[in-house]
N, C-alpha and C. Protein backbone atom coordinates (compact mmCIF):
# COMPACT_ATOMS: atom_id res chain seq x y z
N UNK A 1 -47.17 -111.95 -1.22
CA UNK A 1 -46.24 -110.85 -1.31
C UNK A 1 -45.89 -110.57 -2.77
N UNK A 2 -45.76 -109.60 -2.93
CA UNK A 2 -45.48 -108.77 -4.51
C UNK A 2 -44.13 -108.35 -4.64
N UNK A 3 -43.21 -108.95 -5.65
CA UNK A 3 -42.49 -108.26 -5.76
C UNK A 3 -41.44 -106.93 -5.27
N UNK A 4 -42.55 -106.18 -5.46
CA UNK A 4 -42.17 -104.69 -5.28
C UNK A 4 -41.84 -104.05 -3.54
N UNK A 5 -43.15 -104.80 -3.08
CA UNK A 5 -43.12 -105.00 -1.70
C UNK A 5 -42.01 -104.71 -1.18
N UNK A 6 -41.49 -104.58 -0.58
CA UNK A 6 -40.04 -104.70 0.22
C UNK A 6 -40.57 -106.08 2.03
N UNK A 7 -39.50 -107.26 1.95
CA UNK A 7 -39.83 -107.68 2.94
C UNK A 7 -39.96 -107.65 4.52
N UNK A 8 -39.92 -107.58 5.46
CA UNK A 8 -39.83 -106.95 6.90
C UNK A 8 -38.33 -106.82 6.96
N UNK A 9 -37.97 -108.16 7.13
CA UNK A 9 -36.60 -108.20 7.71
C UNK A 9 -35.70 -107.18 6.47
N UNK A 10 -36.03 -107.07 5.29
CA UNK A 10 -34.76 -106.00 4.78
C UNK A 10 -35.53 -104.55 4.54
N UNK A 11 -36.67 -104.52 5.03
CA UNK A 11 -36.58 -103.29 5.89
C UNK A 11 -35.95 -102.89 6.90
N UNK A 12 -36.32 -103.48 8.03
CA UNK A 12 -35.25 -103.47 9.21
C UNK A 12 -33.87 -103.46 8.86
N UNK A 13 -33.40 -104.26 8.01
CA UNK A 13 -32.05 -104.19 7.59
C UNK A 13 -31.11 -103.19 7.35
N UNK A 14 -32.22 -101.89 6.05
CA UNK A 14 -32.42 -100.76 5.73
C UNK A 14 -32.32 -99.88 6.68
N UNK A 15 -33.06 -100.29 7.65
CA UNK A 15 -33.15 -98.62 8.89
C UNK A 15 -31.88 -99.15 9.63
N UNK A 16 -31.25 -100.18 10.10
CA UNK A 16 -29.82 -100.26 10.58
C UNK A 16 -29.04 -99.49 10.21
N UNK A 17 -28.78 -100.12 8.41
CA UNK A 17 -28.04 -99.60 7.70
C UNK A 17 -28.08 -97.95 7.64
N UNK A 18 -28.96 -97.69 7.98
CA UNK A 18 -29.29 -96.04 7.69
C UNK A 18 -28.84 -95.43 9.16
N UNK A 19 -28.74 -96.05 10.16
CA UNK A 19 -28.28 -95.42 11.49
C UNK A 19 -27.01 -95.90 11.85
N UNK A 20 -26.34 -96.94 11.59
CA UNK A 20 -25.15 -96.98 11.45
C UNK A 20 -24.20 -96.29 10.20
N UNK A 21 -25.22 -96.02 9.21
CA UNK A 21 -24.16 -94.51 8.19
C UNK A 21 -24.73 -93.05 9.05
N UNK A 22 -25.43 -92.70 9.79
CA UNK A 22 -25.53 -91.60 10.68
C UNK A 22 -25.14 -91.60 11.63
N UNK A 23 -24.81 -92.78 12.64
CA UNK A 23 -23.96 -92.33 13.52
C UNK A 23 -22.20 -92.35 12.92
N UNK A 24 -21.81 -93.19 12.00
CA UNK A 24 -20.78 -92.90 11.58
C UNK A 24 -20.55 -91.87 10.71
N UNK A 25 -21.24 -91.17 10.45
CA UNK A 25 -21.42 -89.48 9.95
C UNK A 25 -20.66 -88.48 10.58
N UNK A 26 -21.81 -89.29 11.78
CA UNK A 26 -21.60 -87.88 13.38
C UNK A 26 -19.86 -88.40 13.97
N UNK A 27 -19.56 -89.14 13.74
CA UNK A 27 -18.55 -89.40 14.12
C UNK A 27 -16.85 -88.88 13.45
N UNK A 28 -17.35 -89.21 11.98
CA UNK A 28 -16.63 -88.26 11.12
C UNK A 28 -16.66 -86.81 11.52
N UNK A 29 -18.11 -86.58 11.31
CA UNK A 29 -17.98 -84.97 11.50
C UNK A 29 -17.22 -84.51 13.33
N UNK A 30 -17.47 -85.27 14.25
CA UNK A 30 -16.93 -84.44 15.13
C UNK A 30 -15.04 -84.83 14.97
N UNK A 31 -14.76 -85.72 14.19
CA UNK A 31 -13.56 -85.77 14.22
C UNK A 31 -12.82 -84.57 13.26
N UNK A 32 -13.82 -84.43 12.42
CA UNK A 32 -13.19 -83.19 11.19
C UNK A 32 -13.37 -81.87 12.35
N UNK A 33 -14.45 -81.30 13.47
CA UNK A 33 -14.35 -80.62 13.97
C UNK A 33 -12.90 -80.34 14.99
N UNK A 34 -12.52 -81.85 15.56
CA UNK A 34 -11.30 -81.73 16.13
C UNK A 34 -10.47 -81.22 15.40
N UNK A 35 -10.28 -81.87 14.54
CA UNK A 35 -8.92 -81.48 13.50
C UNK A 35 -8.92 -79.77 13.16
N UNK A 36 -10.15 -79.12 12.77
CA UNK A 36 -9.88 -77.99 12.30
C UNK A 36 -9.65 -77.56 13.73
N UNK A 37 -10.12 -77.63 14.76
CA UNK A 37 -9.63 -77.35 15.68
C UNK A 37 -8.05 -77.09 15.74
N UNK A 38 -7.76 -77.76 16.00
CA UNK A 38 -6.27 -78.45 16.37
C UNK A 38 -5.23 -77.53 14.92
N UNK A 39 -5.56 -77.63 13.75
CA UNK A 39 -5.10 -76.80 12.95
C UNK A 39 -5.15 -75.41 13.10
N UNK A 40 -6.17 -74.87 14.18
CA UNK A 40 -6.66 -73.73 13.81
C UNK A 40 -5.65 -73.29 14.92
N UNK A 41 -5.55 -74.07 15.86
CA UNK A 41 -4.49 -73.72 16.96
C UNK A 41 -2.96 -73.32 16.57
N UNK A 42 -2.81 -74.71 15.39
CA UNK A 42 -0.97 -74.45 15.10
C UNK A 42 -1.16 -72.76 14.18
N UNK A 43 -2.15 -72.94 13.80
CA UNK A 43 -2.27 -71.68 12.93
C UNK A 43 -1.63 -70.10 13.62
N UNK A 44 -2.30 -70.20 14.98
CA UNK A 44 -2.31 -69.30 15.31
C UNK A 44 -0.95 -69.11 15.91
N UNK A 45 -0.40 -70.28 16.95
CA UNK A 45 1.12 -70.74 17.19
C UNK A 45 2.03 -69.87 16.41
N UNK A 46 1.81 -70.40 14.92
CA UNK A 46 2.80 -69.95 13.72
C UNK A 46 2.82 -68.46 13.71
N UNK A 47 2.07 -68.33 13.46
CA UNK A 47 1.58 -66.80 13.27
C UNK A 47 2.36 -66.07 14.24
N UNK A 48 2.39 -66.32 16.07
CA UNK A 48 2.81 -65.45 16.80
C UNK A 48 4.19 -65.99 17.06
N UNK A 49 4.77 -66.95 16.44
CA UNK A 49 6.41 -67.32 16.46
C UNK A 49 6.75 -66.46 15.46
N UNK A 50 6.21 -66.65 14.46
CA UNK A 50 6.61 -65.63 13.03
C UNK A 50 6.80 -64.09 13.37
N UNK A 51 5.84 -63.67 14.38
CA UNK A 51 5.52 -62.30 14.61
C UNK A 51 7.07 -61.88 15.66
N UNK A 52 7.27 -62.89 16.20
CA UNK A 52 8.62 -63.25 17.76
C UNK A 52 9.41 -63.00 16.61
N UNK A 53 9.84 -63.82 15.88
CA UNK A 53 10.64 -63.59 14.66
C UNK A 53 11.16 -62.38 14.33
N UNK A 54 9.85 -62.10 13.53
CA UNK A 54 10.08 -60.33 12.99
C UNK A 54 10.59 -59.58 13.62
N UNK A 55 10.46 -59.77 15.01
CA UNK A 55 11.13 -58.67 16.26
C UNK A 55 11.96 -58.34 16.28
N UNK A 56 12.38 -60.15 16.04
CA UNK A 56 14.04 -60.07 16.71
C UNK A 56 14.43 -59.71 15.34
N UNK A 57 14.72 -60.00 14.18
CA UNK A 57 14.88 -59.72 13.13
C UNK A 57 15.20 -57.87 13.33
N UNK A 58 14.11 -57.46 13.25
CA UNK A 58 13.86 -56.18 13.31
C UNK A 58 15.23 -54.98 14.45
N UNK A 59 15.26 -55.96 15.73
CA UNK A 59 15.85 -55.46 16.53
C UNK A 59 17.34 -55.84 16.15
N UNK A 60 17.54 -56.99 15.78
CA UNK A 60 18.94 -57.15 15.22
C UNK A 60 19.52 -56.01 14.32
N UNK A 61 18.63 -55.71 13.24
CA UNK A 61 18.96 -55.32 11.94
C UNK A 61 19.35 -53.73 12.30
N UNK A 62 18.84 -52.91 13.84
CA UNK A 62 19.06 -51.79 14.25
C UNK A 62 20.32 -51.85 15.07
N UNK A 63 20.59 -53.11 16.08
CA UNK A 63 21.99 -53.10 16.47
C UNK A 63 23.03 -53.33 15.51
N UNK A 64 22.85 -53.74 14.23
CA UNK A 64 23.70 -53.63 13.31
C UNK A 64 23.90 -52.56 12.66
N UNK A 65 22.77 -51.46 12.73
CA UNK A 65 23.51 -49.93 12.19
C UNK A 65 23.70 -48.93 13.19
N UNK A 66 23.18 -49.97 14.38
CA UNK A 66 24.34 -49.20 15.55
C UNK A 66 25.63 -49.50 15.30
N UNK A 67 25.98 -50.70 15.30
CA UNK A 67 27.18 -51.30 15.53
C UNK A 67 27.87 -50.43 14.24
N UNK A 68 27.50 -50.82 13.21
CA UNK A 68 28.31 -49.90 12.22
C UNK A 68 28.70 -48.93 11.88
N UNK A 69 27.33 -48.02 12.65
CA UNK A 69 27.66 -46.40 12.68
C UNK A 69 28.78 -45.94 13.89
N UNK A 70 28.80 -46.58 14.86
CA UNK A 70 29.81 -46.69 16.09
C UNK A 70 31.12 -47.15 15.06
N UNK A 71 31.09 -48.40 14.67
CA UNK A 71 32.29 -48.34 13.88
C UNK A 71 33.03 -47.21 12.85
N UNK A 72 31.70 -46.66 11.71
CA UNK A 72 32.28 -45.90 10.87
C UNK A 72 32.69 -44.77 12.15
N UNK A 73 32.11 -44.26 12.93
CA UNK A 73 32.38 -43.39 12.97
C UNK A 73 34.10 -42.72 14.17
N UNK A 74 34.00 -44.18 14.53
CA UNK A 74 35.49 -44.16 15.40
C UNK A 74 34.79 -44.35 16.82
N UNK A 75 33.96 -44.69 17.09
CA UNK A 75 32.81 -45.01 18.34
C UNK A 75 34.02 -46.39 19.07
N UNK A 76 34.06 -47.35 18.05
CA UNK A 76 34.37 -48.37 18.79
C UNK A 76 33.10 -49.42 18.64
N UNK A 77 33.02 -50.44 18.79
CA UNK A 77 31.80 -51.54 19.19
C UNK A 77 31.30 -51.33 20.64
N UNK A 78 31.01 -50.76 21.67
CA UNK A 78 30.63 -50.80 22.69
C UNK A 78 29.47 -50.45 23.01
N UNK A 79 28.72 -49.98 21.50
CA UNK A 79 26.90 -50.27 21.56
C UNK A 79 26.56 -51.46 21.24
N UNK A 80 27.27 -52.46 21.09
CA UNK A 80 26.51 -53.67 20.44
C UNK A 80 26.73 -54.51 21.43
N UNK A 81 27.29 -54.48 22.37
CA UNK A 81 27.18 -54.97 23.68
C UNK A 81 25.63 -54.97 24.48
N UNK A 82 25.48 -53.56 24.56
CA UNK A 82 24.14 -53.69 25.18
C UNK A 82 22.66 -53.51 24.70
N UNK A 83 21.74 -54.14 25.08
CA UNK A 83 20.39 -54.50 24.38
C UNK A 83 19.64 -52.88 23.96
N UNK A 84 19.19 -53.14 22.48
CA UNK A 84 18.53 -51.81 22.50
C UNK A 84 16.95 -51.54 23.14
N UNK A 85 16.97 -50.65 23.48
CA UNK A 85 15.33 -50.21 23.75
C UNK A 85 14.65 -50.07 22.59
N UNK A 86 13.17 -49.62 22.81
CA UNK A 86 12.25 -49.68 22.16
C UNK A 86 12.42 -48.51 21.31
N UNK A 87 12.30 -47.80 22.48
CA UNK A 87 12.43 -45.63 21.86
C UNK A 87 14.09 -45.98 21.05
N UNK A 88 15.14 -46.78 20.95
CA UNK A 88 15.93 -46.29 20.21
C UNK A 88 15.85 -46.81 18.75
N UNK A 89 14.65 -46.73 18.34
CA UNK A 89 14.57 -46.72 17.04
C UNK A 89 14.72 -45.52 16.55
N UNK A 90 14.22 -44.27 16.88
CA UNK A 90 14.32 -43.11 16.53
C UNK A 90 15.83 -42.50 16.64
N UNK A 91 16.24 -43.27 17.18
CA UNK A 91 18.07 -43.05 17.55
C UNK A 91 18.60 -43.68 16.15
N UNK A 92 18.37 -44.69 16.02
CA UNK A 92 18.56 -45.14 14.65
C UNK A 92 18.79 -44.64 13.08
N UNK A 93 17.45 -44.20 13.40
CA UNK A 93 17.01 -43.60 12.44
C UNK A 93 17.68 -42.28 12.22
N UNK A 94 17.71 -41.27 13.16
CA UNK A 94 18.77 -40.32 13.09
C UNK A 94 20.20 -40.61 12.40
N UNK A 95 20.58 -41.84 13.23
CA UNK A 95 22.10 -41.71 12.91
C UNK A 95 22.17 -42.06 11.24
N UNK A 96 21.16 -43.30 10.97
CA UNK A 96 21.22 -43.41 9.31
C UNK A 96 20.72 -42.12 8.55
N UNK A 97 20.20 -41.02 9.31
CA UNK A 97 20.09 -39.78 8.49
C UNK A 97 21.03 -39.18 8.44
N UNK A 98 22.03 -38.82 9.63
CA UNK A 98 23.28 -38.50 9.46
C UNK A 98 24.19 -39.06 8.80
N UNK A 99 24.32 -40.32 8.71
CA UNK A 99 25.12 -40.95 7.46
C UNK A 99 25.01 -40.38 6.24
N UNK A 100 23.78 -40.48 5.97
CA UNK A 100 23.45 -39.84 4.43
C UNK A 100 23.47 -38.46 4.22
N UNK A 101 23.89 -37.96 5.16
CA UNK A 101 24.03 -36.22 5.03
C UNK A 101 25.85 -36.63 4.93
N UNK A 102 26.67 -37.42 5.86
CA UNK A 102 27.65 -36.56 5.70
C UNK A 102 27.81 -38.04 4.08
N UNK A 103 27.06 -38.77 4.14
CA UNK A 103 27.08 -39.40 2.37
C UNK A 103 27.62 -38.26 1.47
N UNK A 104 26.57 -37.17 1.34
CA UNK A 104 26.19 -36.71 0.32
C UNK A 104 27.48 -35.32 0.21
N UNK A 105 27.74 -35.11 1.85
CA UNK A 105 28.78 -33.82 1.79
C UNK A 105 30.54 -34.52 1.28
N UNK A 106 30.74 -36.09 1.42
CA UNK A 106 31.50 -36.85 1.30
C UNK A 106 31.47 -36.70 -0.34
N UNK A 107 30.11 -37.10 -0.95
CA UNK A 107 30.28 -37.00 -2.53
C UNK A 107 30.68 -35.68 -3.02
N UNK A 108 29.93 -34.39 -2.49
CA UNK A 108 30.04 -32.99 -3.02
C UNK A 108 31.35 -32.31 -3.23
N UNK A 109 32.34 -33.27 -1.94
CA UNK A 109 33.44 -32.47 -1.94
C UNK A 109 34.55 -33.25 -2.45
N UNK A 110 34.45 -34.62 -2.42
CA UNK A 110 35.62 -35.15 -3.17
C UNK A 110 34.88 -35.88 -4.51
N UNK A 111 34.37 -35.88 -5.08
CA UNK A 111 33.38 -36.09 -5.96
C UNK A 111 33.53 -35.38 -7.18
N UNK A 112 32.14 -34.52 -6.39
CA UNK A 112 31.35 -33.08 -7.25
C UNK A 112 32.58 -32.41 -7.97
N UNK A 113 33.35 -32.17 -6.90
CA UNK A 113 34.55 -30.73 -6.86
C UNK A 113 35.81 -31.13 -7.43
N UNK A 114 35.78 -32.82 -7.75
CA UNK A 114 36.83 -32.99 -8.15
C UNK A 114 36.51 -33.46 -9.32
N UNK A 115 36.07 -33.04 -10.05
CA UNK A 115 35.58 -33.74 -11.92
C UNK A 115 35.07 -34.81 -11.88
N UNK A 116 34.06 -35.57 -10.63
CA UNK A 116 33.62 -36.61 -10.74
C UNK A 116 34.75 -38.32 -10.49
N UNK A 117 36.01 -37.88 -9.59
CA UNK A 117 36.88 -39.32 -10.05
C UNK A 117 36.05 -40.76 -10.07
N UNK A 118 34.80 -40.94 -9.18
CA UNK A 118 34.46 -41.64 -8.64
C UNK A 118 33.36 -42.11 -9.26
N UNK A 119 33.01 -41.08 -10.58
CA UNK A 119 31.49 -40.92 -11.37
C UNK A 119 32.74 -42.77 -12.06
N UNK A 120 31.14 -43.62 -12.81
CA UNK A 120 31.75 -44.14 -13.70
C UNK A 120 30.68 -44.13 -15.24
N UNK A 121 31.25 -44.55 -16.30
CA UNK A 121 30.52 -44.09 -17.49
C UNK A 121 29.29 -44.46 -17.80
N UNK A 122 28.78 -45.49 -16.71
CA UNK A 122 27.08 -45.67 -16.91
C UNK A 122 26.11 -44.92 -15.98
N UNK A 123 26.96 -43.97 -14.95
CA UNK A 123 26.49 -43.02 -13.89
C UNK A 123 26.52 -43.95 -12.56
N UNK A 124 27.29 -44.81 -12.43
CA UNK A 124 27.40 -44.96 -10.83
C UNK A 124 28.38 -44.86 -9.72
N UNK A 125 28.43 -44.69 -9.30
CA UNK A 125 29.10 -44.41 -8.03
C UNK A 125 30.20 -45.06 -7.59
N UNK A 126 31.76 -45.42 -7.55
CA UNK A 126 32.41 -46.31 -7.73
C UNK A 126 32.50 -46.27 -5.77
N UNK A 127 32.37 -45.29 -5.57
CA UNK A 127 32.71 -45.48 -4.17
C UNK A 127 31.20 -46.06 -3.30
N UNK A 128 30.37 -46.01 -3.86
CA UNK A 128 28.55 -46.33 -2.88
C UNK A 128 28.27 -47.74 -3.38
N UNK A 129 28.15 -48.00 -5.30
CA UNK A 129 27.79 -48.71 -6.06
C UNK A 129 26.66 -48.03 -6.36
N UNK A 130 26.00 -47.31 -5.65
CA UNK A 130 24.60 -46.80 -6.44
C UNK A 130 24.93 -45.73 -7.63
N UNK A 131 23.45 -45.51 -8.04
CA UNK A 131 23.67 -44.50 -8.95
C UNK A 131 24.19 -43.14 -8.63
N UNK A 132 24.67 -42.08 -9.07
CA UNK A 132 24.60 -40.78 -8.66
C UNK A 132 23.66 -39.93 -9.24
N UNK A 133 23.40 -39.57 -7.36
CA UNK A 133 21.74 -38.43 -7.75
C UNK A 133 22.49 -37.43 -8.02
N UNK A 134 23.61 -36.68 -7.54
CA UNK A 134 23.83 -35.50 -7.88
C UNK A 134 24.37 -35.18 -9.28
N UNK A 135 25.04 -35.60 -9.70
CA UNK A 135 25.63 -36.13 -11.26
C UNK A 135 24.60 -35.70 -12.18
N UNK A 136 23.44 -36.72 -11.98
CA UNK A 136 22.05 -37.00 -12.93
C UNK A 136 21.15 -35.66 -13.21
N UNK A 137 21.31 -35.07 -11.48
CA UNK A 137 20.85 -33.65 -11.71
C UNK A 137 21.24 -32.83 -12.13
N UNK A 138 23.00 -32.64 -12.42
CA UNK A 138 23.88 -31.66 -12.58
C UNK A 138 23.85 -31.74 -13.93
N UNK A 139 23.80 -33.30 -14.87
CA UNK A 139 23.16 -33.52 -16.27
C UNK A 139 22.05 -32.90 -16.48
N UNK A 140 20.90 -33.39 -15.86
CA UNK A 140 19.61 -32.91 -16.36
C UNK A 140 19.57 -31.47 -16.39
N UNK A 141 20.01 -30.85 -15.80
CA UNK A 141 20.11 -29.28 -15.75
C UNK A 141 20.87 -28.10 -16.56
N UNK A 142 22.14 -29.18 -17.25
CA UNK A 142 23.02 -28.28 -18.06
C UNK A 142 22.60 -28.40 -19.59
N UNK A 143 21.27 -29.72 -19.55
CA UNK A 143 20.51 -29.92 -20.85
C UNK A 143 19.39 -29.12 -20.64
N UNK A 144 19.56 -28.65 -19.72
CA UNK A 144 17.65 -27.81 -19.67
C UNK A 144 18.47 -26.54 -20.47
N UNK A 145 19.29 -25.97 -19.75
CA UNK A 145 19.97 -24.71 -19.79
C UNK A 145 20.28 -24.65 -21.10
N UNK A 146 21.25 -25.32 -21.56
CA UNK A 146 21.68 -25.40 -23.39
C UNK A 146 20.81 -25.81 -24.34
């Protein structure tokens, strides 16, 4: 025998060794298949709790400008008692458009008409906190003009 040779028995030794790192391969690998499995599941879990979430979120955040617009407006609380529907988003949405209309007729007339009491000297709104759009325009316009 030569050296180089390799002997029987650690041949044999060799091809063990070589099928006990392939079946413990296959064994790894179907365990990494479980796992992404199993991750891929919470994945999706999350995803549609998160989505449950948003809903309610969503649906809350409209009985609260029910509730408020019922309040501002002398309604009483007796929409926030009962569950909203789907279609009353568009109900919603109205009434926060009507807010901002009688917003804006609220600024024009005790506001606008009254020298601004409510303007303050960096342009905002002492009664909203926002800026004033009408103000800004009523500026920009008496500089176009002069």
């Amino acid at each position: 025998m030569t050296p180089t040779t390799p002997s029987p028995l650690k041949a044999r030794h060799a091809g063990g060794a070589a099928r006990e790192i392939a079946l413990e391969h296959g064994v790894l690998t179907r365990q990494m298949a479980g796992l992404q499995r199993r991750v891929g599941e919470q994945m999706r879990a999350y995803a549609q709790q998160v989505q449950v979430l948003e809903d309610e979120v969503l649906h809350l955040r409209a009985q609260l400008v029910v509730a408020r617009t019922c309040m501002l407006w002398g309604l009483g609380v007796a929409g926030v008692a009962r569950p909203l529907p789907r279609r009353a988003r568009t109900a919603v949405a109205d009434a926060v458009e009507a807010m901002a209309e009688a917003s804006s007729v609220i600024c024009q007339t005790g506001c606008v008409g009254h020298a601004h009491p409510w303007l303050e000297a960096d342009g905002q709104c002492r009664r909203t906190g926002a800026a004033c759009e009408l103000y800004a325009g009523s500026t920009s316009s008496d500089t176009a003009d002069g």
